[in-house]
Protein backbone atom coordinates (compact mmCIF):
# COMPACT_ATOMS: atom_id res chain seq x y z
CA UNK A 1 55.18 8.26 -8.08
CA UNK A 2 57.81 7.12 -5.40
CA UNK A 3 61.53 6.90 -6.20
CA UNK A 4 61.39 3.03 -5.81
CA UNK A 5 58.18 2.34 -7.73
CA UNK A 6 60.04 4.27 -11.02
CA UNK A 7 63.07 2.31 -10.62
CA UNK A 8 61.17 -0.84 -10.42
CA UNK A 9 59.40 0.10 -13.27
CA UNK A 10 62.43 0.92 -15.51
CA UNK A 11 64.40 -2.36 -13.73
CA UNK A 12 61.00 -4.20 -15.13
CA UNK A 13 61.06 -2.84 -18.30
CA UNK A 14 65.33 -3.53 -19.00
CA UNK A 15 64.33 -7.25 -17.43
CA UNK A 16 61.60 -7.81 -20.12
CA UNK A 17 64.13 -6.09 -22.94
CA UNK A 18 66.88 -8.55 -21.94
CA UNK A 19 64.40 -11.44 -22.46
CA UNK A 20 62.89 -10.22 -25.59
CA UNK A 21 66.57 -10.66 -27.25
CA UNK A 22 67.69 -14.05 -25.36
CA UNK A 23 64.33 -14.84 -27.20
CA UNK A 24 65.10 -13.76 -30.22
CA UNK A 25 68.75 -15.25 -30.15
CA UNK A 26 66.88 -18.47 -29.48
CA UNK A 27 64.36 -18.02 -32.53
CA UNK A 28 61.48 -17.68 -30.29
CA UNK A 29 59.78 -14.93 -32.00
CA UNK A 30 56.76 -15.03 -30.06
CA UNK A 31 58.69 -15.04 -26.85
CA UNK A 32 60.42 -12.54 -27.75
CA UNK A 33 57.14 -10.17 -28.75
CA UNK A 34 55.53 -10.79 -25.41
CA UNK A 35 58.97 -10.22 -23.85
CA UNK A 36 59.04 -6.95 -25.56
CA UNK A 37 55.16 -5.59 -25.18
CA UNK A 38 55.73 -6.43 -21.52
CA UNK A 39 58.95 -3.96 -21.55
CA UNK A 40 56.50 -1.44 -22.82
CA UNK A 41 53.86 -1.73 -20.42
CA UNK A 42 56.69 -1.33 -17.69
CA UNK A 43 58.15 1.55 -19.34
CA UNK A 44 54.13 3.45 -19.77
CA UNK A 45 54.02 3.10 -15.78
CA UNK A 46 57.50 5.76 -15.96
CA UNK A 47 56.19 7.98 -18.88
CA UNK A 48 55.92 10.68 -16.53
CA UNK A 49 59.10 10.90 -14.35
CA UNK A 50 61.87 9.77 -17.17
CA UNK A 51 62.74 11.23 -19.88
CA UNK A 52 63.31 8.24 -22.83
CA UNK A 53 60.42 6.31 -21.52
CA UNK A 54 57.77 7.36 -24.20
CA UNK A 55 60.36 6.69 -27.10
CA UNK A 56 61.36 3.09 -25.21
CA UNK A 57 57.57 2.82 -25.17
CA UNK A 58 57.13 3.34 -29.05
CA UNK A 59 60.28 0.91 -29.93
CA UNK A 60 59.65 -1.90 -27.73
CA UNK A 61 55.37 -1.61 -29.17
CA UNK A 62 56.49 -1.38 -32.78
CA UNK A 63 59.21 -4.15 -32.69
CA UNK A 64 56.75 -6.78 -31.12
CA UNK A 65 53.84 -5.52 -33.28
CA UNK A 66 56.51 -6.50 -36.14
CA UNK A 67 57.00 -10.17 -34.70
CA UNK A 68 53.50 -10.95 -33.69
CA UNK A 69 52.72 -9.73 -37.51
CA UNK A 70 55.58 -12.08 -38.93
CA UNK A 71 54.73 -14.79 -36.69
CA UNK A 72 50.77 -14.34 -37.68
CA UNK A 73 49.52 -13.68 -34.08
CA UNK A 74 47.34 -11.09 -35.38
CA UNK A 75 45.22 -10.82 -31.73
CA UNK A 76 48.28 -10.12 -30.23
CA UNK A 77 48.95 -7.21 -33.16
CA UNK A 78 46.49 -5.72 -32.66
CA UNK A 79 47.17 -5.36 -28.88
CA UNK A 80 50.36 -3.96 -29.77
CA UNK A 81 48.40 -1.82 -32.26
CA UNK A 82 45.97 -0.20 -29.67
CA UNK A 83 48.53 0.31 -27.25
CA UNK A 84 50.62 2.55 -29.78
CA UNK A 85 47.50 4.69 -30.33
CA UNK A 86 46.70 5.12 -26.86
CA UNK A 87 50.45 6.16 -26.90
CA UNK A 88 49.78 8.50 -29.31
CA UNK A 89 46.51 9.60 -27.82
CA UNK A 90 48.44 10.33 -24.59
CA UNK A 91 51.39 12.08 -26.68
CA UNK A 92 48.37 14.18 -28.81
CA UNK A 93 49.71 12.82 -31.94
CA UNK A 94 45.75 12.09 -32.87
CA UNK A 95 46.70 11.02 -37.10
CA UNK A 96 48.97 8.37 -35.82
CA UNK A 97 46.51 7.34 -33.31
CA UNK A 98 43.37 7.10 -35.46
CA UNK A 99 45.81 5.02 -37.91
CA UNK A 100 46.55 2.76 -35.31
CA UNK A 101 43.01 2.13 -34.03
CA UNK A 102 42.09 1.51 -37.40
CA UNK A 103 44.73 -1.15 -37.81
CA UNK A 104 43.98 -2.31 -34.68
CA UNK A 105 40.08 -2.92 -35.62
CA UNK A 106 41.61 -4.86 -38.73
CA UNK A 107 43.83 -7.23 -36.98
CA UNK A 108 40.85 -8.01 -34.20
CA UNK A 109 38.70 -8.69 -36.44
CA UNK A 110 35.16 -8.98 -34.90
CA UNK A 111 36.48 -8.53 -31.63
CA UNK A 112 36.52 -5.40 -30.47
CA UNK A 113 36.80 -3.82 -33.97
CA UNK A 114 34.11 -1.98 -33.43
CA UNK A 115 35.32 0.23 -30.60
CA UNK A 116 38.44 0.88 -32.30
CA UNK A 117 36.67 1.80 -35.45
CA UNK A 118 34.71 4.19 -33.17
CA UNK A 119 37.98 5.51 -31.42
CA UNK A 120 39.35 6.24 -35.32
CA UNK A 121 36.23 7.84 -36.21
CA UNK A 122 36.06 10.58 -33.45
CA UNK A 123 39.94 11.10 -33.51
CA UNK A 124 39.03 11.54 -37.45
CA UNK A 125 36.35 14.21 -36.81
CA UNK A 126 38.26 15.90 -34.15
CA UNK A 127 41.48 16.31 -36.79
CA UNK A 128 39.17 17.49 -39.48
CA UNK A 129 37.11 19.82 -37.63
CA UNK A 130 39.91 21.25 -35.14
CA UNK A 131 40.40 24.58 -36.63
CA UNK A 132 36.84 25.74 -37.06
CA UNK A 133 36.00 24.87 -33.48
CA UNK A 134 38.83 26.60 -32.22
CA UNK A 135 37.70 29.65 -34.05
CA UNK A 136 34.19 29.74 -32.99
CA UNK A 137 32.59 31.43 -30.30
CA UNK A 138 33.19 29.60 -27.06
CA UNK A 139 29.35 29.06 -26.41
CA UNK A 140 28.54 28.11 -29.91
CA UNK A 141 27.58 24.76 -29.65
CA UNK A 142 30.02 23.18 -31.99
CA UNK A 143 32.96 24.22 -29.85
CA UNK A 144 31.31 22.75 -26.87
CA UNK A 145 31.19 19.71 -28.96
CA UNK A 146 34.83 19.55 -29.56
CA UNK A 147 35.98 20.26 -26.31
CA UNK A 148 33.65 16.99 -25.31
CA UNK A 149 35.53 14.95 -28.02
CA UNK A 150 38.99 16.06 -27.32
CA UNK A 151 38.78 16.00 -23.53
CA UNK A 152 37.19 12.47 -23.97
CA UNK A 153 40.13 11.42 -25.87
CA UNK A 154 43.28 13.72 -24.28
């Protein structure tokens, strides 16, 4: 990634962080959660090439998953949810991230539950089966399955 394209990105993501709190000194919750998830997404485009951009990442997800909660935007939550466990995906943290699919499926209800569901599932698997597959025999067939799960997901 370019010089400019990472500043822009971290410019973006201090603009949207700015907003979120003129929001929030205005009482517009909501504003200030889409202010904030927006920040986020700015900040996952710089994960890479600055340091503090996965922790500004976490923050700005977890503080507008808290006001879409409290304001009852529950879509919107579970957004926030599914981005934190791709976070966490991307940061091999896979308990958090099968915790967060799982919350996500709850707050989406019938829409797209079932994917995230899936997503917790196989993150589940691969955290209780880790340690035997790494153990067996490369060509036994059940660490050839876990390398398929956990490259599918890492």
């Amino acid at each position: 990634m370019n010089h400019d394209l990472m500043r822009t990105g971290r410019e973006a993501a201090l603009a949207f962080g700015e907003q979120a709190a003129c929001d929030l000194k205005l009482g517009a919750e909501l504003g200030a959660a889409s202010a904030l998830l927006n920040s986020a997404k700015c900040y996952t485009w710089i994960h890479d090439q600055e340091e503090g951009a996965v922790p500004a990442t976490e923050l700005a997800l977890q503080k507008a998953l808290a006001l879409f909660v409290k304001r009852d935007d529950l879509q919107m939550a579970a957004v926030c949810c599914h981005e934190l466990a791709e976070l966490y995906v991307e940061q091999k943290e896979l308990q958090k991230a099968a915790d967060f699919f799982e919350q996500a499926a709850v707050y989406y209800g019938n829409r797209c539950s079932r994917w995230c569901k899936f997503e917790a599932n196989r993150l589940r698997l691969v955290l209780d089966n880790e340690e035997a597959y790494r153990q067996s025999d490369p060509t036994d067939w059940r660490s050839q399955l876990y390398e398929v799960f956990a490259t599918g997901i890492m």
